[in-house]
PDB file of N, CA and C in Angstrom:
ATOM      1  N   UNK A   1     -35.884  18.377  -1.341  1.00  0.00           N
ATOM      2  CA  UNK A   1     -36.334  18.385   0.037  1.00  0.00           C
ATOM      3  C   UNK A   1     -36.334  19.833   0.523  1.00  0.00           C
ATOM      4  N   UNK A   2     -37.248  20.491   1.047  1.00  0.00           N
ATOM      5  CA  UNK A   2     -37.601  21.564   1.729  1.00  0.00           C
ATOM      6  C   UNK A   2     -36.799  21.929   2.642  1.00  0.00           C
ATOM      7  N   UNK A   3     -36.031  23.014   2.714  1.00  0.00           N
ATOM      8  CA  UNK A   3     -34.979  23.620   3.795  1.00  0.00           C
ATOM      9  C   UNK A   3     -35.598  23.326   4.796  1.00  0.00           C
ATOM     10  N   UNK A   4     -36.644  23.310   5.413  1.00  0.00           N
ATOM     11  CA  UNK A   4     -37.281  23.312   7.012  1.00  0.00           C
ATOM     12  C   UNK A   4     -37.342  21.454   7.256  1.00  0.00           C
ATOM     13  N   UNK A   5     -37.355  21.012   6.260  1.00  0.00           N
ATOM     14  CA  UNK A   5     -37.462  19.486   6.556  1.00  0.00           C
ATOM     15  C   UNK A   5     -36.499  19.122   6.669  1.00  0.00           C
ATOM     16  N   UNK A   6     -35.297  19.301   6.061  1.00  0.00           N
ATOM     17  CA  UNK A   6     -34.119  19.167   5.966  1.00  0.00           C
ATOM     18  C   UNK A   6     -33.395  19.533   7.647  1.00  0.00           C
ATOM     19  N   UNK A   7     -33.267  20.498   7.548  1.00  0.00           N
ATOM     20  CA  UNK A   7     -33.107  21.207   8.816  1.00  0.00           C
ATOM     21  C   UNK A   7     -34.004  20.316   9.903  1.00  0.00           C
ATOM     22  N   UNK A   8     -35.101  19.950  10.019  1.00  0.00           N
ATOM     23  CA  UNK A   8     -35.601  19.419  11.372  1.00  0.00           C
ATOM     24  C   UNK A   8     -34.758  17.343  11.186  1.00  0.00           C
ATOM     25  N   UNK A   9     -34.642  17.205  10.049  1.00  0.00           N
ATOM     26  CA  UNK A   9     -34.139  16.037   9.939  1.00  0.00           C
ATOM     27  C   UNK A   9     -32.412  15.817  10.745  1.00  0.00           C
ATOM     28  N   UNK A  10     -31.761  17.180  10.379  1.00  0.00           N
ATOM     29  CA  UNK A  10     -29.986  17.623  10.976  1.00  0.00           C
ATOM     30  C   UNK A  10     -30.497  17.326  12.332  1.00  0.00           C
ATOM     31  N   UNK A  11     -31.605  18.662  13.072  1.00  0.00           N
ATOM     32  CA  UNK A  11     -31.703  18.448  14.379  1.00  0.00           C
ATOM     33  C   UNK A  11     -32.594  17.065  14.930  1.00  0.00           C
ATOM     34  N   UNK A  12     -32.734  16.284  14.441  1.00  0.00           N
ATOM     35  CA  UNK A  12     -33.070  15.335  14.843  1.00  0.00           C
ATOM     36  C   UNK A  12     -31.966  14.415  15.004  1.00  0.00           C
ATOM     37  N   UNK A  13     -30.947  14.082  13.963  1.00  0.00           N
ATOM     38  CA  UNK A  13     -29.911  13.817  14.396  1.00  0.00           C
ATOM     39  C   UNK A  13     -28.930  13.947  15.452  1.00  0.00           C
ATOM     40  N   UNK A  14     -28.703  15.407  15.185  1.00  0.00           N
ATOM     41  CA  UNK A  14     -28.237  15.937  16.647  1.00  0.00           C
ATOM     42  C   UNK A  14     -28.852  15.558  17.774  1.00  0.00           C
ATOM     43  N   UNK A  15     -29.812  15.660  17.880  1.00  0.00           N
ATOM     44  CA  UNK A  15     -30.539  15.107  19.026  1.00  0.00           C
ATOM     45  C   UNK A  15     -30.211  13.766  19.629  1.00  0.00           C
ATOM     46  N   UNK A  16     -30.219  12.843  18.674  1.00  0.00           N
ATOM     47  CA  UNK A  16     -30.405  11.704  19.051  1.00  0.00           C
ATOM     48  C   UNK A  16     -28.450  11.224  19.048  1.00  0.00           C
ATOM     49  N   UNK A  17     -27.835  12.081  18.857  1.00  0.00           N
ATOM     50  CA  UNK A  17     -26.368  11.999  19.098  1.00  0.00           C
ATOM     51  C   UNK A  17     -26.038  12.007  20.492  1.00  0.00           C
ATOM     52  N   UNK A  18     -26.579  13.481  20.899  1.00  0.00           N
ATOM     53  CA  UNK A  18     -26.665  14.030  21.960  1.00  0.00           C
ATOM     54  C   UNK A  18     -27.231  13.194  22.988  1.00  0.00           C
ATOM     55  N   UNK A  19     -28.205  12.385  22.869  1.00  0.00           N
ATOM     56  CA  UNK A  19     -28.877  11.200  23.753  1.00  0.00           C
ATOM     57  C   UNK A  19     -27.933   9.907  23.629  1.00  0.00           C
ATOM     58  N   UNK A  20     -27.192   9.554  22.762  1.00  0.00           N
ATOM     59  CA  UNK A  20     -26.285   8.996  22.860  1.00  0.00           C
ATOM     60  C   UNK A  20     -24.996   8.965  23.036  1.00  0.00           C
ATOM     61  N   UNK A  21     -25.014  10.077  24.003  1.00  0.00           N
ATOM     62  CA  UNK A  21     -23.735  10.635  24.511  1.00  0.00           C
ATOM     63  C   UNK A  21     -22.345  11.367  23.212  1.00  0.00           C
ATOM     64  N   UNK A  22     -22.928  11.875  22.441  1.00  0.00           N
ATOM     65  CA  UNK A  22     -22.313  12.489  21.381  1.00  0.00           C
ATOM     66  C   UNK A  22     -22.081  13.858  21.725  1.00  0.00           C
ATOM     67  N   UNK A  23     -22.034  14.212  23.579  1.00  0.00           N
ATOM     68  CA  UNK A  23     -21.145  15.186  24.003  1.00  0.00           C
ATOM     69  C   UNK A  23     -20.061  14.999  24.569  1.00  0.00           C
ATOM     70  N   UNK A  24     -19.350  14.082  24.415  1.00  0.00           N
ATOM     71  CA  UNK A  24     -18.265  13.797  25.270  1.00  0.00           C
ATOM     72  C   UNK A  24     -17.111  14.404  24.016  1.00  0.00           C
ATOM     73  N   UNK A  25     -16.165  14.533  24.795  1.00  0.00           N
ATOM     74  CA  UNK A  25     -15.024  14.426  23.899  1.00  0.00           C
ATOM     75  C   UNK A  25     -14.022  13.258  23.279  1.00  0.00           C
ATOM     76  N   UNK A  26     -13.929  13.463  22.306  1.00  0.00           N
ATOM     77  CA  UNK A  26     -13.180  11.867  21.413  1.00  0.00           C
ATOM     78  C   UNK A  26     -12.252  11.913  21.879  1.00  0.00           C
ATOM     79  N   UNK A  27     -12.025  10.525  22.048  1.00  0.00           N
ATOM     80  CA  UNK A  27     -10.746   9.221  22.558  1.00  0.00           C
ATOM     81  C   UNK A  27      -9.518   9.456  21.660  1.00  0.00           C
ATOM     82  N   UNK A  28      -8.669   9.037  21.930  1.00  0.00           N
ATOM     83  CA  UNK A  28      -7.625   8.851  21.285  1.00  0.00           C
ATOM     84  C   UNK A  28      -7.689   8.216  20.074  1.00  0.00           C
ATOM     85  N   UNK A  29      -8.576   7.078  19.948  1.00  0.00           N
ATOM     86  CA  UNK A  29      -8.972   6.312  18.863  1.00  0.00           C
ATOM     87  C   UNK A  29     -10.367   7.409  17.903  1.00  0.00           C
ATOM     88  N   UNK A  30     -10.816   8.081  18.698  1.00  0.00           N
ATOM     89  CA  UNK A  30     -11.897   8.599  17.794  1.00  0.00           C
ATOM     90  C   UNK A  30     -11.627  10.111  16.887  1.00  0.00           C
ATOM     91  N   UNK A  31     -10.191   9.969  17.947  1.00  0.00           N
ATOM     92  CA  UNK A  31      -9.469  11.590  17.237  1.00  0.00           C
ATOM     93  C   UNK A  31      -8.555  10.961  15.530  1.00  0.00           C
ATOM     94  N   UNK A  32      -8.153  10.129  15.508  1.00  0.00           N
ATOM     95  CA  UNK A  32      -7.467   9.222  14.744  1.00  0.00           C
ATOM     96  C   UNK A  32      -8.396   8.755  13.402  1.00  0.00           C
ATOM     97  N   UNK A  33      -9.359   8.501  14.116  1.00  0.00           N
ATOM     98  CA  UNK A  33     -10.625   7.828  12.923  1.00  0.00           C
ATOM     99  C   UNK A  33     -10.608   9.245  12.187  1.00  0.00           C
ATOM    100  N   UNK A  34     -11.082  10.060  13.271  1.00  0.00           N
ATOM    101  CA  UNK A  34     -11.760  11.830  12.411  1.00  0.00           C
ATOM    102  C   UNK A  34     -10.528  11.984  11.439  1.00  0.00           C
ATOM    103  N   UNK A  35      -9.463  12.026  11.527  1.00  0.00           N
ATOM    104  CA  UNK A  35      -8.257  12.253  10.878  1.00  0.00           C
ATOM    105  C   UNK A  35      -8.183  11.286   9.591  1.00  0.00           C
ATOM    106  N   UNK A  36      -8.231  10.309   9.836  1.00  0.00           N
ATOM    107  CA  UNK A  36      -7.955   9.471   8.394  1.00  0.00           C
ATOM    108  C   UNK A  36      -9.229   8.704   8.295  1.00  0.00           C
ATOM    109  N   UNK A  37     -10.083   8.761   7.602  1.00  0.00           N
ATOM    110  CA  UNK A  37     -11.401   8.047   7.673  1.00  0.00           C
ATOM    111  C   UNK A  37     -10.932   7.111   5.874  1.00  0.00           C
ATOM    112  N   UNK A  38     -10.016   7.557   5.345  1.00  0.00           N
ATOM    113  CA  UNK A  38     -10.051   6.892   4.544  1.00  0.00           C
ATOM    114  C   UNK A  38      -9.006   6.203   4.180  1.00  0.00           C
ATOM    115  N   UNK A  39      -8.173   6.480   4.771  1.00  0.00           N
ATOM    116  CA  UNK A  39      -7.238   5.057   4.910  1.00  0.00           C
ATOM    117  C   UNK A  39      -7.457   4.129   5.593  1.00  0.00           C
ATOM    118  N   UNK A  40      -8.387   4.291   6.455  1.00  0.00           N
ATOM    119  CA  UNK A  40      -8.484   3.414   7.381  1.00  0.00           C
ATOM    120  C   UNK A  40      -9.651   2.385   6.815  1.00  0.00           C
ATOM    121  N   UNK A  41     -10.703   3.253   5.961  1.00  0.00           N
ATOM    122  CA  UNK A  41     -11.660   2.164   5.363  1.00  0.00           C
ATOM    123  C   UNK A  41     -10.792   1.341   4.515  1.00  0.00           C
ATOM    124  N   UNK A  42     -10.074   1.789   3.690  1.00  0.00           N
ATOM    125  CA  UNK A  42      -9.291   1.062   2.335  1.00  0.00           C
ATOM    126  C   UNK A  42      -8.310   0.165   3.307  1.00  0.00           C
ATOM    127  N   UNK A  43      -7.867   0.372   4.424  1.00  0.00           N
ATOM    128  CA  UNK A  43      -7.339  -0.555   4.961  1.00  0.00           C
ATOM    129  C   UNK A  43      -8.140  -1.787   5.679  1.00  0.00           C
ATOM    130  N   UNK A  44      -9.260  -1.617   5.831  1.00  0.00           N
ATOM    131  CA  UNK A  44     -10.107  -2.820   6.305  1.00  0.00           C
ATOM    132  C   UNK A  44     -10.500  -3.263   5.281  1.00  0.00           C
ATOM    133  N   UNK A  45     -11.330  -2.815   3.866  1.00  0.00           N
ATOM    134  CA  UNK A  45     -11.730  -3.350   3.085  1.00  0.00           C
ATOM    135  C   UNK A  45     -10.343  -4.276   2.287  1.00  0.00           C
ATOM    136  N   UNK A  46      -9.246  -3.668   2.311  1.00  0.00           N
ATOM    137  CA  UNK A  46      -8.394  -4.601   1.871  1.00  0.00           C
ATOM    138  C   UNK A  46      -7.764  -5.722   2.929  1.00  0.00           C
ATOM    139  N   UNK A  47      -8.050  -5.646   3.966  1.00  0.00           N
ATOM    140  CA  UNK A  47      -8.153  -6.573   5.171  1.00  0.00           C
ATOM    141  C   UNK A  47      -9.303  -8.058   4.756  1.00  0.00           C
ATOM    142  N   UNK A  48     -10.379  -7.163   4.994  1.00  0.00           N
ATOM    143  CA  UNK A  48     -11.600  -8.335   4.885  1.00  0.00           C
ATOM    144  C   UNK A  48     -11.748  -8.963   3.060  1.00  0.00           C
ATOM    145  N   UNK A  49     -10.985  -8.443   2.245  1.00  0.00           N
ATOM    146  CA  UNK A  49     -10.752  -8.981   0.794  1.00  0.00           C
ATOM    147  C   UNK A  49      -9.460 -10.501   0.821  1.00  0.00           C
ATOM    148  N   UNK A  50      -8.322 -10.058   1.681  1.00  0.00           N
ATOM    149  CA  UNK A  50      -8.013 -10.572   1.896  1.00  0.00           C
ATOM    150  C   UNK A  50      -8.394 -12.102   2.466  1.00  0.00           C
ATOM    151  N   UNK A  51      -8.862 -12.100   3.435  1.00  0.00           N
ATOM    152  CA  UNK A  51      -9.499 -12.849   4.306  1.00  0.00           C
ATOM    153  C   UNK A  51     -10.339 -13.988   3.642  1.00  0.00           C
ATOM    154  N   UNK A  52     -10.388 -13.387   2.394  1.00  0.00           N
ATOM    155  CA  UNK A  52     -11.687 -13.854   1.267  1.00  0.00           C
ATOM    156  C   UNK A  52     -10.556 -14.907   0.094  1.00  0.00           C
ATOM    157  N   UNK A  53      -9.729 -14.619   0.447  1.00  0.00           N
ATOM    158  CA  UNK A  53      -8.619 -14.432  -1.432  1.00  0.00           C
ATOM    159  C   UNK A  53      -7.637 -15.408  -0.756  1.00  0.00           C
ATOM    160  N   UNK A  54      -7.152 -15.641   0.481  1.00  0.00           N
ATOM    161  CA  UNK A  54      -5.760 -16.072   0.779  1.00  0.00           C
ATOM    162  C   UNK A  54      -5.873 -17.292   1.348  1.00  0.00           C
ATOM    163  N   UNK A  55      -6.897 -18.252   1.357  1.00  0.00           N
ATOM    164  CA  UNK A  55      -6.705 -19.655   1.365  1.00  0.00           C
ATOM    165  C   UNK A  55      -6.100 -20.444   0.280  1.00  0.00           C
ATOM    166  N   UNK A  56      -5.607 -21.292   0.334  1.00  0.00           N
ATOM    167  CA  UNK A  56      -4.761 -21.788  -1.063  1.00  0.00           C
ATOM    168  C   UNK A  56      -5.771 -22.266  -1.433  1.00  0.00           C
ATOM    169  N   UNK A  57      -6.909 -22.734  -1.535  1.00  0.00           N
ATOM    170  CA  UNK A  57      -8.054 -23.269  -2.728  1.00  0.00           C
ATOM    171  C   UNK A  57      -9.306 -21.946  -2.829  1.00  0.00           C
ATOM    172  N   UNK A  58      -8.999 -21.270  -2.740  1.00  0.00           N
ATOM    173  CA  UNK A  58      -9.325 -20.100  -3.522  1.00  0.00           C
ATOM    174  C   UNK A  58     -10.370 -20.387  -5.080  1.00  0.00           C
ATOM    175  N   UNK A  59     -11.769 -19.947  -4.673  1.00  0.00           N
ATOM    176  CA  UNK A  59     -11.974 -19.763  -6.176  1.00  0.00           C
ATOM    177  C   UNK A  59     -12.522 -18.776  -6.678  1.00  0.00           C
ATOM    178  N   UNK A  60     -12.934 -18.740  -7.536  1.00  0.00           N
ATOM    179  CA  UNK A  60     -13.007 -17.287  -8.378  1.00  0.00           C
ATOM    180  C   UNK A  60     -14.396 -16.804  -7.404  1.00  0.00           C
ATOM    181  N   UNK A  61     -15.186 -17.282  -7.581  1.00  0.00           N
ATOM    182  CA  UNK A  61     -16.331 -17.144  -6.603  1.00  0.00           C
ATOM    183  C   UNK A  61     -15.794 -16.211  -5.216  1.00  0.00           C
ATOM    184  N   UNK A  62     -14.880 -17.016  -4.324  1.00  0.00           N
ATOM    185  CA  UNK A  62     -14.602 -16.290  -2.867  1.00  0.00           C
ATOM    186  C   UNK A  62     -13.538 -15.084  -3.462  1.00  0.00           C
ATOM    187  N   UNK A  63     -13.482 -14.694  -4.221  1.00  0.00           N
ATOM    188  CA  UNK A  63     -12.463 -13.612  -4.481  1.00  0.00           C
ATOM    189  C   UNK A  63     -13.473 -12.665  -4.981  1.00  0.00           C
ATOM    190  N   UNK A  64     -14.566 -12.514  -5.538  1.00  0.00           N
ATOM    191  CA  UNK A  64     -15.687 -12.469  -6.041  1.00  0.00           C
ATOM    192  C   UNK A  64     -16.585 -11.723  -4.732  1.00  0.00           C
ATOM    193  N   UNK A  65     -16.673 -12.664  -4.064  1.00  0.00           N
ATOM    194  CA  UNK A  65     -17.448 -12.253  -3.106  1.00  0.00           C
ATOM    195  C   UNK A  65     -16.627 -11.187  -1.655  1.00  0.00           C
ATOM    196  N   UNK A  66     -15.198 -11.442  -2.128  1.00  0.00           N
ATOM    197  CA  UNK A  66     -14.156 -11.032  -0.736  1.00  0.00           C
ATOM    198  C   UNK A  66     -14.031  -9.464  -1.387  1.00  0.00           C
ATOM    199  N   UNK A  67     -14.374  -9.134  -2.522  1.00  0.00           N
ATOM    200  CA  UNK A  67     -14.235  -7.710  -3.119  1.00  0.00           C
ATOM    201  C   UNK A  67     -15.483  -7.290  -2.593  1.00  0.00           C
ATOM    202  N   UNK A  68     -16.712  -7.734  -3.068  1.00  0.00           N
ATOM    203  CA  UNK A  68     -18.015  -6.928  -2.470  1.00  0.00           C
ATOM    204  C   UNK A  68     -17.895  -7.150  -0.857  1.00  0.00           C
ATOM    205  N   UNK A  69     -17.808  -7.747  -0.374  1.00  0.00           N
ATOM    206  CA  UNK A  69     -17.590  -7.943   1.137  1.00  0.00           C
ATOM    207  C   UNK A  69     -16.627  -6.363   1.999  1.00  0.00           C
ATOM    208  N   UNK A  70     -15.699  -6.865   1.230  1.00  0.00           N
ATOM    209  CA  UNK A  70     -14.696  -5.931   1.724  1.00  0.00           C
ATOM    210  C   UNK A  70     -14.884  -4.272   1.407  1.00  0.00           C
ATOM    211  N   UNK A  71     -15.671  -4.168  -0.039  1.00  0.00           N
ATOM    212  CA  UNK A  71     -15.935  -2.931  -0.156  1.00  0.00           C
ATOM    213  C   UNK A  71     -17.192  -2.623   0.505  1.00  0.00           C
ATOM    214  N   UNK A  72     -18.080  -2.960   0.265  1.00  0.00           N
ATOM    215  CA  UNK A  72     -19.193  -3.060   1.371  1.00  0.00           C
ATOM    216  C   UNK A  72     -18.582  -2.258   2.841  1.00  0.00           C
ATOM    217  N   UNK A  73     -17.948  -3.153   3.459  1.00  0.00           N
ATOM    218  CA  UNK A  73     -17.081  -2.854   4.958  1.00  0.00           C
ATOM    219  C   UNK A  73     -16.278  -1.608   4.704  1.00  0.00           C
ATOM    220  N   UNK A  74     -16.145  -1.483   3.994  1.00  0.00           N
ATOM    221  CA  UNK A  74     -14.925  -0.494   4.087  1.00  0.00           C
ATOM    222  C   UNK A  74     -15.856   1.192   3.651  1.00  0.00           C
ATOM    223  N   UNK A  75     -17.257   0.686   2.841  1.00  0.00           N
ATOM    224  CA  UNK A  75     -17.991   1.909   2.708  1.00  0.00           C
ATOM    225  C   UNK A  75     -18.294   2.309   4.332  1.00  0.00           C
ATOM    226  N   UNK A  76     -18.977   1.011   4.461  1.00  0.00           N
ATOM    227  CA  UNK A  76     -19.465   1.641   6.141  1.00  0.00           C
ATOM    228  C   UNK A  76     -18.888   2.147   7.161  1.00  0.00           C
ATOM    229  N   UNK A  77     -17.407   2.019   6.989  1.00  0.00           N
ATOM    230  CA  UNK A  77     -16.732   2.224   8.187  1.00  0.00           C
ATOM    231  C   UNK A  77     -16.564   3.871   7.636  1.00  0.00           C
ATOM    232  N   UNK A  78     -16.051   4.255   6.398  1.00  0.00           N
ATOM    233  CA  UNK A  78     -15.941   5.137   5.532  1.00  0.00           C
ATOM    234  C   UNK A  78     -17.355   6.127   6.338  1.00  0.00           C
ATOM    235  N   UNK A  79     -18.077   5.814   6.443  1.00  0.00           N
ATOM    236  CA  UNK A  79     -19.682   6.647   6.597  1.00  0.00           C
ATOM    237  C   UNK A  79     -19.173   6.521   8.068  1.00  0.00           C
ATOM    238  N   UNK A  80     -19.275   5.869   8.884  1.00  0.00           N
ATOM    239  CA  UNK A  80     -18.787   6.125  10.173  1.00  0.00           C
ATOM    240  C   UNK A  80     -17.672   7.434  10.787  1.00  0.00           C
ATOM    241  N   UNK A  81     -16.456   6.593   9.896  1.00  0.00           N
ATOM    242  CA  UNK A  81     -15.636   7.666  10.126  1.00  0.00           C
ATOM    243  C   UNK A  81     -16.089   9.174   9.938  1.00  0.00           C
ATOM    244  N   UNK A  82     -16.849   9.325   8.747  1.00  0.00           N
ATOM    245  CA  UNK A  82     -16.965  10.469   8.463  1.00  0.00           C
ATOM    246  C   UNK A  82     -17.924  11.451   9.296  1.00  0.00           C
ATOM    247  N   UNK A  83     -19.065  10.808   9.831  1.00  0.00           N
ATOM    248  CA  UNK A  83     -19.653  11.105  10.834  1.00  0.00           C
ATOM    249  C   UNK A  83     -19.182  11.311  11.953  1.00  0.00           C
ATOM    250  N   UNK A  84     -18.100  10.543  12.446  1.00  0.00           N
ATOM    251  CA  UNK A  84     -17.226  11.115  13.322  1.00  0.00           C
ATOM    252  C   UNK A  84     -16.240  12.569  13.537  1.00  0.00           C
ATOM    253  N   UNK A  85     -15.914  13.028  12.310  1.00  0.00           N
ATOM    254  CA  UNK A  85     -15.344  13.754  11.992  1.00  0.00           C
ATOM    255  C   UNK A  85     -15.899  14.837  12.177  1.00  0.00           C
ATOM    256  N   UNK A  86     -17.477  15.000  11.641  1.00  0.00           N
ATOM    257  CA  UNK A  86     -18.001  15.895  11.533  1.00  0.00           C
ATOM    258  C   UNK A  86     -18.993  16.385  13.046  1.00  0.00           C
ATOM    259  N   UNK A  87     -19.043  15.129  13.625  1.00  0.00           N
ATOM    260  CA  UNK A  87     -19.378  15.022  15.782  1.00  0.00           C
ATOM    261  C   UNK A  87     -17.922  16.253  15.836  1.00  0.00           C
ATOM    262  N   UNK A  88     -16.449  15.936  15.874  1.00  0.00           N
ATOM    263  CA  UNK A  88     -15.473  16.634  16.504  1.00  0.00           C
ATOM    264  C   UNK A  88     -15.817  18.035  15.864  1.00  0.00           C
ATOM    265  N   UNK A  89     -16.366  18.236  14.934  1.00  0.00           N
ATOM    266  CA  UNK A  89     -16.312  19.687  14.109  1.00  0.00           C
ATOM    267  C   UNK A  89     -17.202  20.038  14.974  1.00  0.00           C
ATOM    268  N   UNK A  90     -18.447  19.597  15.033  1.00  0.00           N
ATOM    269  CA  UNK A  90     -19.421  20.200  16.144  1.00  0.00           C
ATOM    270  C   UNK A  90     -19.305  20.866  17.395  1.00  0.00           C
ATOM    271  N   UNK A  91     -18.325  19.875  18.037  1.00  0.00           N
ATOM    272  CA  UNK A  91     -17.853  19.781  19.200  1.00  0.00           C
ATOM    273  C   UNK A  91     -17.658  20.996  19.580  1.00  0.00           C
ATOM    274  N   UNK A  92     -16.381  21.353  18.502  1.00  0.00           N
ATOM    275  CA  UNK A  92     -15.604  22.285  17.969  1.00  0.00           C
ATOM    276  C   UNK A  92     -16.305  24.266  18.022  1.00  0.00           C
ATOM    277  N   UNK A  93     -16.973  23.810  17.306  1.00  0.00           N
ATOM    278  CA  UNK A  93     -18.339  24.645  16.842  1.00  0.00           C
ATOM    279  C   UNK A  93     -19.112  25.465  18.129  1.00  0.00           C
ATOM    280  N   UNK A  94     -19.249  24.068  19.064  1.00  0.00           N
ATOM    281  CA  UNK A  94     -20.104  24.273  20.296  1.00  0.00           C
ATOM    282  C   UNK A  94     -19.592  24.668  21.211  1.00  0.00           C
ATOM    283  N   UNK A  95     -18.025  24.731  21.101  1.00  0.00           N
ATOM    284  CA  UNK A  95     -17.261  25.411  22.340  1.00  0.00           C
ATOM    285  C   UNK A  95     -17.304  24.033  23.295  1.00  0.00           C
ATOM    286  N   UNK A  96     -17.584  22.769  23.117  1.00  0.00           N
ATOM    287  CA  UNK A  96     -17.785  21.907  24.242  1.00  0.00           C
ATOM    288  C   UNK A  96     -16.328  21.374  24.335  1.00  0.00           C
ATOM    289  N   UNK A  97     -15.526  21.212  23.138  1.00  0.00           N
ATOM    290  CA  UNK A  97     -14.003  20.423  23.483  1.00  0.00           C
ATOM    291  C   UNK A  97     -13.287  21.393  22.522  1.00  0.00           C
ATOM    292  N   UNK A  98     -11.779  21.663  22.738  1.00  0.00           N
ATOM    293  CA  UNK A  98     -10.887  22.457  22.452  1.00  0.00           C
ATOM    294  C   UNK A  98      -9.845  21.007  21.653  1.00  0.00           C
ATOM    295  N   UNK A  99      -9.758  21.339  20.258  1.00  0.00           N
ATOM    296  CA  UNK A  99      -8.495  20.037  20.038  1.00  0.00           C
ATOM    297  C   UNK A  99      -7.075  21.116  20.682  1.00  0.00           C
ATOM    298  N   UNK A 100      -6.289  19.529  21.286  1.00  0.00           N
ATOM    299  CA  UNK A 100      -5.113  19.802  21.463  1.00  0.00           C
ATOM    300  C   UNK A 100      -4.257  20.208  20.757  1.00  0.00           C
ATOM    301  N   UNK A 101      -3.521  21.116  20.399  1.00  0.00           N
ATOM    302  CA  UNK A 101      -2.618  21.853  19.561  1.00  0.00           C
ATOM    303  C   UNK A 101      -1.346  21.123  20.148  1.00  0.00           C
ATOM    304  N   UNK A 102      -0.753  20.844  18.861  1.00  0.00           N
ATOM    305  CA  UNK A 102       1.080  20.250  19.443  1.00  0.00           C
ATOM    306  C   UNK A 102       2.015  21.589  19.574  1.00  0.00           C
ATOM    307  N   UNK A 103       2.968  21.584  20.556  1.00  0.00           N
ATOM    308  CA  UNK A 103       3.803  22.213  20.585  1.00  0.00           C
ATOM    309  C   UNK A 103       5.160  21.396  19.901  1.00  0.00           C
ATOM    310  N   UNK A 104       5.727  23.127  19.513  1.00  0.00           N
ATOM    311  CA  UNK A 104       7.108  22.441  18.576  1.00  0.00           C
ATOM    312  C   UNK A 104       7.999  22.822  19.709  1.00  0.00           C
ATOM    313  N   UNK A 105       9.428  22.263  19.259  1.00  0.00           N
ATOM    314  CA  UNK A 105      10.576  22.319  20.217  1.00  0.00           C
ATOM    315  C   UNK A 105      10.876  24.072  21.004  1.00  0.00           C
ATOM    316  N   UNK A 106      10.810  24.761  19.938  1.00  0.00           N
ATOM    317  CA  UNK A 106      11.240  26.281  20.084  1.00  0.00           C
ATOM    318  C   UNK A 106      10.350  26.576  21.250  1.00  0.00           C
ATOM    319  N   UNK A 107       8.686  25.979  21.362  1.00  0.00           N
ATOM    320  CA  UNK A 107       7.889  26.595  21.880  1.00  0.00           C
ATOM    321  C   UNK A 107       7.986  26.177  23.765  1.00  0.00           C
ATOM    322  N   UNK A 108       8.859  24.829  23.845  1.00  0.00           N
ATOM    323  CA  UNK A 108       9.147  24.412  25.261  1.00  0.00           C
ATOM    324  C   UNK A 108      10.160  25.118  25.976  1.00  0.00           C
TER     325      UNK A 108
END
């Protein structure tokens, strides 16, 4: 793919972030996602596997299907998160939000 296509494809994204309010600054929950995007998929996909596996008549079939299910879910959230991550880097980038820095004890 052609650097200039490429590039108008990013800012098209951006764009359409930006129209969907992808200037605000992340939530408490969206600062959390950016941070662990992948525990958190492996924790749903092993959620929704579950869900699939833990009736007592269980058959090979729904255990079968509770793995693709669950990995499935757990890619997408995975692509989510990660897109999220990379909105706060922007953010970041753009001077629009400052992350909060923790203070340690010495520093109060």
């Amino acid at each position: 793919m052609p650097k200039t296509r490429r590039r108008a494809l990013v800012e098209g994204f951006w764009a359409l972030d930006r129209f969907l309010g992808g200037k605000l600054p992340p939530t408490r929950v969206q600062l959390f996602v950016g941070r662990h995007p992948l525990a958190l998929a492996a924790a749903i996909g092993l959620a929704v596997f579950a869900v699939f596996a833990a009736p007592p008549d269980t058959q090979a079939v729904d255990i079968q299907a509770g793995l693709v299910f669950g990995a499935l879910l757990g890619l997408t959230y995975y692509g989510t998160a990660t897109y999220e991550r990379a909105r706060q880097r922007r953010l970041i980038r753009d001077g629009i939000w400052e992350p909060r820095t923790t203070t340690t004890t010495s520093e109060r």
